[in-house]
N, C-alpha and C. Protein backbone atom coordinates (compact mmCIF):
# COMPACT_ATOMS: atom_id res chain seq x y z
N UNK A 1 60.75 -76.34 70.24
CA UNK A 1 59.91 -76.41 69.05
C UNK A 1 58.44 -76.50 69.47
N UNK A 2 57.43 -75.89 68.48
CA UNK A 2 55.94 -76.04 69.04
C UNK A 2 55.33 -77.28 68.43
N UNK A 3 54.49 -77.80 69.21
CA UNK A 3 53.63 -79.05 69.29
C UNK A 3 53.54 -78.97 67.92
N UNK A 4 52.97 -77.98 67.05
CA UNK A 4 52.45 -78.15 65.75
C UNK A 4 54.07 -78.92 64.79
N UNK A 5 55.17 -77.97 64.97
CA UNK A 5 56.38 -78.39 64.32
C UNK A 5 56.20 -79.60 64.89
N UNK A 6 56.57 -79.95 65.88
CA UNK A 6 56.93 -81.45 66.46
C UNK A 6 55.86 -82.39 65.49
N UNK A 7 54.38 -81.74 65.07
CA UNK A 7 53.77 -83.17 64.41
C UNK A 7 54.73 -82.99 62.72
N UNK A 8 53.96 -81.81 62.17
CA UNK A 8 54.67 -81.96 61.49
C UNK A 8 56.34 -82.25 60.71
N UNK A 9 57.13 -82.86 61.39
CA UNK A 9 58.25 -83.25 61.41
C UNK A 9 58.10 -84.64 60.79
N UNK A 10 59.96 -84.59 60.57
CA UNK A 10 59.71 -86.14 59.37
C UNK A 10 59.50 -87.10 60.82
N UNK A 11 59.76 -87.31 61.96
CA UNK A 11 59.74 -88.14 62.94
C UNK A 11 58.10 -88.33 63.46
N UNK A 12 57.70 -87.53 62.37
CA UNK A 12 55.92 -87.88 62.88
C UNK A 12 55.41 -87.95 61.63
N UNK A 13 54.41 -87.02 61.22
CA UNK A 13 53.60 -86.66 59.78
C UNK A 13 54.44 -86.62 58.60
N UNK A 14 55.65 -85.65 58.78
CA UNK A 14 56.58 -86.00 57.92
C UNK A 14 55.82 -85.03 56.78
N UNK A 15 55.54 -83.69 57.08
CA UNK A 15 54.52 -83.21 55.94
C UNK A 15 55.45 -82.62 54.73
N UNK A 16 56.67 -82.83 54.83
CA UNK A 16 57.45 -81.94 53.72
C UNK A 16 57.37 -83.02 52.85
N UNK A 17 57.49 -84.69 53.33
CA UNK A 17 57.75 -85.66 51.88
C UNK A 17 55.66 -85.47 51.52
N UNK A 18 54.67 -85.68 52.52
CA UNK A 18 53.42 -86.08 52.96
C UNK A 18 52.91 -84.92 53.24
N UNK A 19 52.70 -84.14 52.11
CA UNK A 19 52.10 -82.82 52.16
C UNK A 19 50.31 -82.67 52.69
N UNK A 20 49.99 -84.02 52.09
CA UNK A 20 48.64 -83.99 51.93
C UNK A 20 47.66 -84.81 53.36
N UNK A 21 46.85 -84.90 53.61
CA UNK A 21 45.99 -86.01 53.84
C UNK A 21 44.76 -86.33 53.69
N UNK A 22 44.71 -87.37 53.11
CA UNK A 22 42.97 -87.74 51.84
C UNK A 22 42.44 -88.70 52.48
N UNK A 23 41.01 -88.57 51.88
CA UNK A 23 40.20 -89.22 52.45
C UNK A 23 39.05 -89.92 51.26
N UNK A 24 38.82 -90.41 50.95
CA UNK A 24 37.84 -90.96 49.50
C UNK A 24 37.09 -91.88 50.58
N UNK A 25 35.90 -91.32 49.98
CA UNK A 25 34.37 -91.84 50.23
C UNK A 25 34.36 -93.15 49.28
N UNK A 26 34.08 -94.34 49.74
CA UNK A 26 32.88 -95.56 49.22
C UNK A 26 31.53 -95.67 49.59
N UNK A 27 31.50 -95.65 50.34
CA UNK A 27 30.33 -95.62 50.99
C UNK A 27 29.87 -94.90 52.30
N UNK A 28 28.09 -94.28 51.95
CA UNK A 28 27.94 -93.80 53.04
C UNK A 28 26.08 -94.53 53.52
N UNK A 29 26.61 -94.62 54.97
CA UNK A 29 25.36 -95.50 55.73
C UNK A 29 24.92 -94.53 56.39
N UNK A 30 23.21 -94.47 56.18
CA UNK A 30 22.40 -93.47 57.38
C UNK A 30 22.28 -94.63 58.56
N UNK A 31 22.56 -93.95 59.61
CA UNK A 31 22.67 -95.11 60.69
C UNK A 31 21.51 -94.36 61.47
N UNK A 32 21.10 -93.68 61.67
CA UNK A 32 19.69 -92.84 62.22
C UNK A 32 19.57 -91.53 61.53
N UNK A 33 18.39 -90.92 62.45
CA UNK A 33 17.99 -89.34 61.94
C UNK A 33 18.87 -88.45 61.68
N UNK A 34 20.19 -88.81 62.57
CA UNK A 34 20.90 -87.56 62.46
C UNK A 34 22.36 -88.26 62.52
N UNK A 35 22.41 -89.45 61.98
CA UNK A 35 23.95 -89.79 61.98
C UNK A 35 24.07 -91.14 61.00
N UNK A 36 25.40 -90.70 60.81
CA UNK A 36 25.97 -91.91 59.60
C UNK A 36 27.05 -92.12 59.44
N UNK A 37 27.47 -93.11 58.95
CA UNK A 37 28.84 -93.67 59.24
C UNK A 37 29.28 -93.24 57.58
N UNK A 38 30.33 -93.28 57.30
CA UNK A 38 31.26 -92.86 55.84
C UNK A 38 32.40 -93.73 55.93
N UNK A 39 32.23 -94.99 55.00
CA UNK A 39 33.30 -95.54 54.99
C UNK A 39 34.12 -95.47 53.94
N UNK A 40 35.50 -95.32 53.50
CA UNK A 40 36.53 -94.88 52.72
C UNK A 40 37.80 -95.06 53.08
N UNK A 41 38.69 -94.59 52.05
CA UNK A 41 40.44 -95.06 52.48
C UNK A 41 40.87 -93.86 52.88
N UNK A 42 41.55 -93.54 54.01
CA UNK A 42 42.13 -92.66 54.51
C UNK A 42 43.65 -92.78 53.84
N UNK A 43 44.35 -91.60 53.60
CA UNK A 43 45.93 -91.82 53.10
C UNK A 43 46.32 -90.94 54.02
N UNK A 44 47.49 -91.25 54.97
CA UNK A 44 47.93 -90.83 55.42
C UNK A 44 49.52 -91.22 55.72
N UNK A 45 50.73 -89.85 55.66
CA UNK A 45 52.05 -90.61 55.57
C UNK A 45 52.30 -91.55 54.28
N UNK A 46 51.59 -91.18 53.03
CA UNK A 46 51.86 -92.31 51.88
C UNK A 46 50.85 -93.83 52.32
N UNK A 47 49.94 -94.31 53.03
CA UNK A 47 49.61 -95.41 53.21
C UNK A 47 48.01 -95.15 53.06
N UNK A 48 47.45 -95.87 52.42
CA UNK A 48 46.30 -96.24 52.25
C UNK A 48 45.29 -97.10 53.22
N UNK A 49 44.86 -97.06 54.01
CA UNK A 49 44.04 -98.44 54.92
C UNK A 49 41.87 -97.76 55.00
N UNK A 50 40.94 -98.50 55.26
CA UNK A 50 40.26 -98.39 55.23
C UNK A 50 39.66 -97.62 56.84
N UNK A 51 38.67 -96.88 56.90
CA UNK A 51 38.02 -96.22 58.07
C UNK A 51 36.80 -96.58 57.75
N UNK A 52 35.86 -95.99 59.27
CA UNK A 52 34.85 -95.50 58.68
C UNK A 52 34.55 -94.34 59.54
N UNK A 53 34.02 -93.08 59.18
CA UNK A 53 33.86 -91.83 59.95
C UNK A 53 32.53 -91.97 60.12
N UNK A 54 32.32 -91.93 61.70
CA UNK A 54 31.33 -92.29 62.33
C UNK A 54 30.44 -90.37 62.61
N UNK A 55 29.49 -90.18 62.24
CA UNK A 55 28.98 -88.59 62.08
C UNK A 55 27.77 -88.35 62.66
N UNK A 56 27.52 -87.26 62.93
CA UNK A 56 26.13 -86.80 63.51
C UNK A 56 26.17 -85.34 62.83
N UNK A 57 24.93 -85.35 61.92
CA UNK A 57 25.05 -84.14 61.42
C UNK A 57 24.78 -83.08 62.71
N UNK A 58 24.90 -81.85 61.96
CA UNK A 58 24.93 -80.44 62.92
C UNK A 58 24.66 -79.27 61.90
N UNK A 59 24.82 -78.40 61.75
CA UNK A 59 24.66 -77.24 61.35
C UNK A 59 25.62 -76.53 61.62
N UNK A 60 25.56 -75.06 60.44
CA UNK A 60 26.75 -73.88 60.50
C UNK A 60 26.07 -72.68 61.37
N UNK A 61 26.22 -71.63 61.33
CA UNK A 61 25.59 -70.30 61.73
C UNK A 61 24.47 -69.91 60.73
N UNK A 62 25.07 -70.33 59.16
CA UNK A 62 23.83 -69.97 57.81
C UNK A 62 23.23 -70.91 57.45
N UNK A 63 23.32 -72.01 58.69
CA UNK A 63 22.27 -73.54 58.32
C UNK A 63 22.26 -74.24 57.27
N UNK A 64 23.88 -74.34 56.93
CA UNK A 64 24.48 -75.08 55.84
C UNK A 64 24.58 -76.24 56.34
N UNK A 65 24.06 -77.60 55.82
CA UNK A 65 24.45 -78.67 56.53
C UNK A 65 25.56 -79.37 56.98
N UNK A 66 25.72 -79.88 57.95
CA UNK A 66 27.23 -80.37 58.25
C UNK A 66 27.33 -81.69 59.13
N UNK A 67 28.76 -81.51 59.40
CA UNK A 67 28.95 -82.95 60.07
C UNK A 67 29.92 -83.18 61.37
N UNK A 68 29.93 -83.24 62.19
CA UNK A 68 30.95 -83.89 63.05
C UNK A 68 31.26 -85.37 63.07
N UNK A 69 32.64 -85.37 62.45
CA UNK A 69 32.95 -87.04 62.04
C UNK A 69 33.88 -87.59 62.81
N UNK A 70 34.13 -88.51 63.52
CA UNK A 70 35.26 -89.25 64.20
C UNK A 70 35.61 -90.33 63.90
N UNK A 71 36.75 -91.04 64.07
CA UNK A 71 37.51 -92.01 63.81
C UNK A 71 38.36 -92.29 64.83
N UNK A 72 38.74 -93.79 64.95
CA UNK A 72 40.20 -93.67 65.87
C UNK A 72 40.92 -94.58 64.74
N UNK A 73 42.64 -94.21 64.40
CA UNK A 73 43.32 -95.12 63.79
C UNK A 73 44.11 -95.27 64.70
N UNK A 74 45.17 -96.23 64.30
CA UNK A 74 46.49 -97.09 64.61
C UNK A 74 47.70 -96.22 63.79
N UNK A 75 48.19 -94.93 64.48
CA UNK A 75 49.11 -94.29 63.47
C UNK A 75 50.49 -95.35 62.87
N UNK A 76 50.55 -96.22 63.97
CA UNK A 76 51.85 -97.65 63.33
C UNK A 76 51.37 -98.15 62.32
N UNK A 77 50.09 -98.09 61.96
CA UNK A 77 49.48 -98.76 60.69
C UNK A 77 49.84 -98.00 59.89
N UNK A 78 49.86 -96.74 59.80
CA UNK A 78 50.37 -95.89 58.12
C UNK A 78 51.80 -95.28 58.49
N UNK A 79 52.82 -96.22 59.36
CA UNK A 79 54.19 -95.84 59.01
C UNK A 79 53.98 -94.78 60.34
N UNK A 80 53.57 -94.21 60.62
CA UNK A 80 54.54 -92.96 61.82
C UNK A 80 54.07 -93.40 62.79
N UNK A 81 55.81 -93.63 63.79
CA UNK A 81 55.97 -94.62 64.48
C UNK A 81 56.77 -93.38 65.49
N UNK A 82 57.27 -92.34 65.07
CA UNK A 82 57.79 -91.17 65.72
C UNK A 82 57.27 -90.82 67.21
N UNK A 83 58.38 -90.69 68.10
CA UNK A 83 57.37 -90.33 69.56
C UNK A 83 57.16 -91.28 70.44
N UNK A 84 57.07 -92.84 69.87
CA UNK A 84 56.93 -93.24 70.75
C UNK A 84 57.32 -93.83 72.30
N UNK A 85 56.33 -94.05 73.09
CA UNK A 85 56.52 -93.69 74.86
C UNK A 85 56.30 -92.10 75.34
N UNK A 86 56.17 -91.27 74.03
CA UNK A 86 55.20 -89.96 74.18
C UNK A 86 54.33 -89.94 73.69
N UNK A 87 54.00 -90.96 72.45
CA UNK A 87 52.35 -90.38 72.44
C UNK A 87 52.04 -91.58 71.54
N UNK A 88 50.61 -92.29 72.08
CA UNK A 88 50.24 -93.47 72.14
C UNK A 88 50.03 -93.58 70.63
N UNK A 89 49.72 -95.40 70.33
CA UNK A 89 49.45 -95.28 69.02
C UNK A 89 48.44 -95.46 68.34
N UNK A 90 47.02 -95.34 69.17
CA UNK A 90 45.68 -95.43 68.70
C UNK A 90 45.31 -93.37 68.69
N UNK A 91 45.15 -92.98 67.96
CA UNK A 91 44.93 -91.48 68.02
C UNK A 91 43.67 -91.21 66.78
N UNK A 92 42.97 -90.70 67.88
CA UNK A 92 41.09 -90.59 67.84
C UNK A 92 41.81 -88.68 66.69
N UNK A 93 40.39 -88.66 65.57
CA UNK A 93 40.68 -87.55 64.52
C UNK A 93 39.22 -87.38 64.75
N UNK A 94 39.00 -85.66 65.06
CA UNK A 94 37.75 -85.07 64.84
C UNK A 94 37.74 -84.39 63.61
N UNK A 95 36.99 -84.84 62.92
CA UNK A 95 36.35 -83.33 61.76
C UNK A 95 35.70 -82.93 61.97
N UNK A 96 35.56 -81.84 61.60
CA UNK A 96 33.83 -80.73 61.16
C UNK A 96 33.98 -80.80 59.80
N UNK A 97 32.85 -81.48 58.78
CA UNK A 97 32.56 -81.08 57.98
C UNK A 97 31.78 -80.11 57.30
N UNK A 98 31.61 -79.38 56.33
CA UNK A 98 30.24 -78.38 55.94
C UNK A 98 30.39 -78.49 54.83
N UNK A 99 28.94 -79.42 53.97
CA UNK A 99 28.45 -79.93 53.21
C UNK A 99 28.31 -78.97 52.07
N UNK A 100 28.47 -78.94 51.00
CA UNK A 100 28.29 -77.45 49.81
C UNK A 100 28.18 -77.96 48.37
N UNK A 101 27.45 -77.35 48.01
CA UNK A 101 27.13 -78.05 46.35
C UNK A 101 28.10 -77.87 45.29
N UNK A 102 28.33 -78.58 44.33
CA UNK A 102 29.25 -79.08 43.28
C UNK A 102 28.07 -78.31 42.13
N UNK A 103 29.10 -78.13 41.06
CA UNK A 103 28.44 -77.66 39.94
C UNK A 103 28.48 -79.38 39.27
């Protein structure tokens, strides 16, 4: 099976019950010129717990504003517990965001 099946499986992500994974903004801190932290509830696997996505903006190719955001969670904290002694349970999440206007 490929790495991707293996996450998505019920013994990990489990994406057939846990289709989704959300993220809701509370708050966001300018922490300097070019970076800011975003703190919010991550849902992941059905569980709710708090982050904060630590960012440094960046840019697209059409100089749309954006973001590179990181986090590390505790995947035993939202239930997937799958794997383990193969793969640890603090696991660091990169985004790229690109910022775009709302009507």
């Amino acid at each position: 099976a490929s790495a991707t099946a293996a996450l998505k499986s019920a013994a990990m992500l489990d994406s057939v019950t846990y289709p989704t994974i959300g993220f809701q903004s509370t708050r966001v801190v300018v922490t300097g010129a070019a970076t800011i932290d975003i703190l919010g509830d991550l849902t992941l696997h059905g569980v709710s717990r708090p982050v904060v996505l630590r960012g440094r903006r960046t840019a697209t190719a059409d100089g749309a504003p954006a973001y590179d955001l990181t986090t590390t969670i505790r995947r035993g904290e939202f239930g997937v517990r799958g794997y383990r002694g193969l793969v640890g349970d603090k696991v660091k999440l990169d985004i790229h965001a690109v910022l775009t206007p709302t009507d």
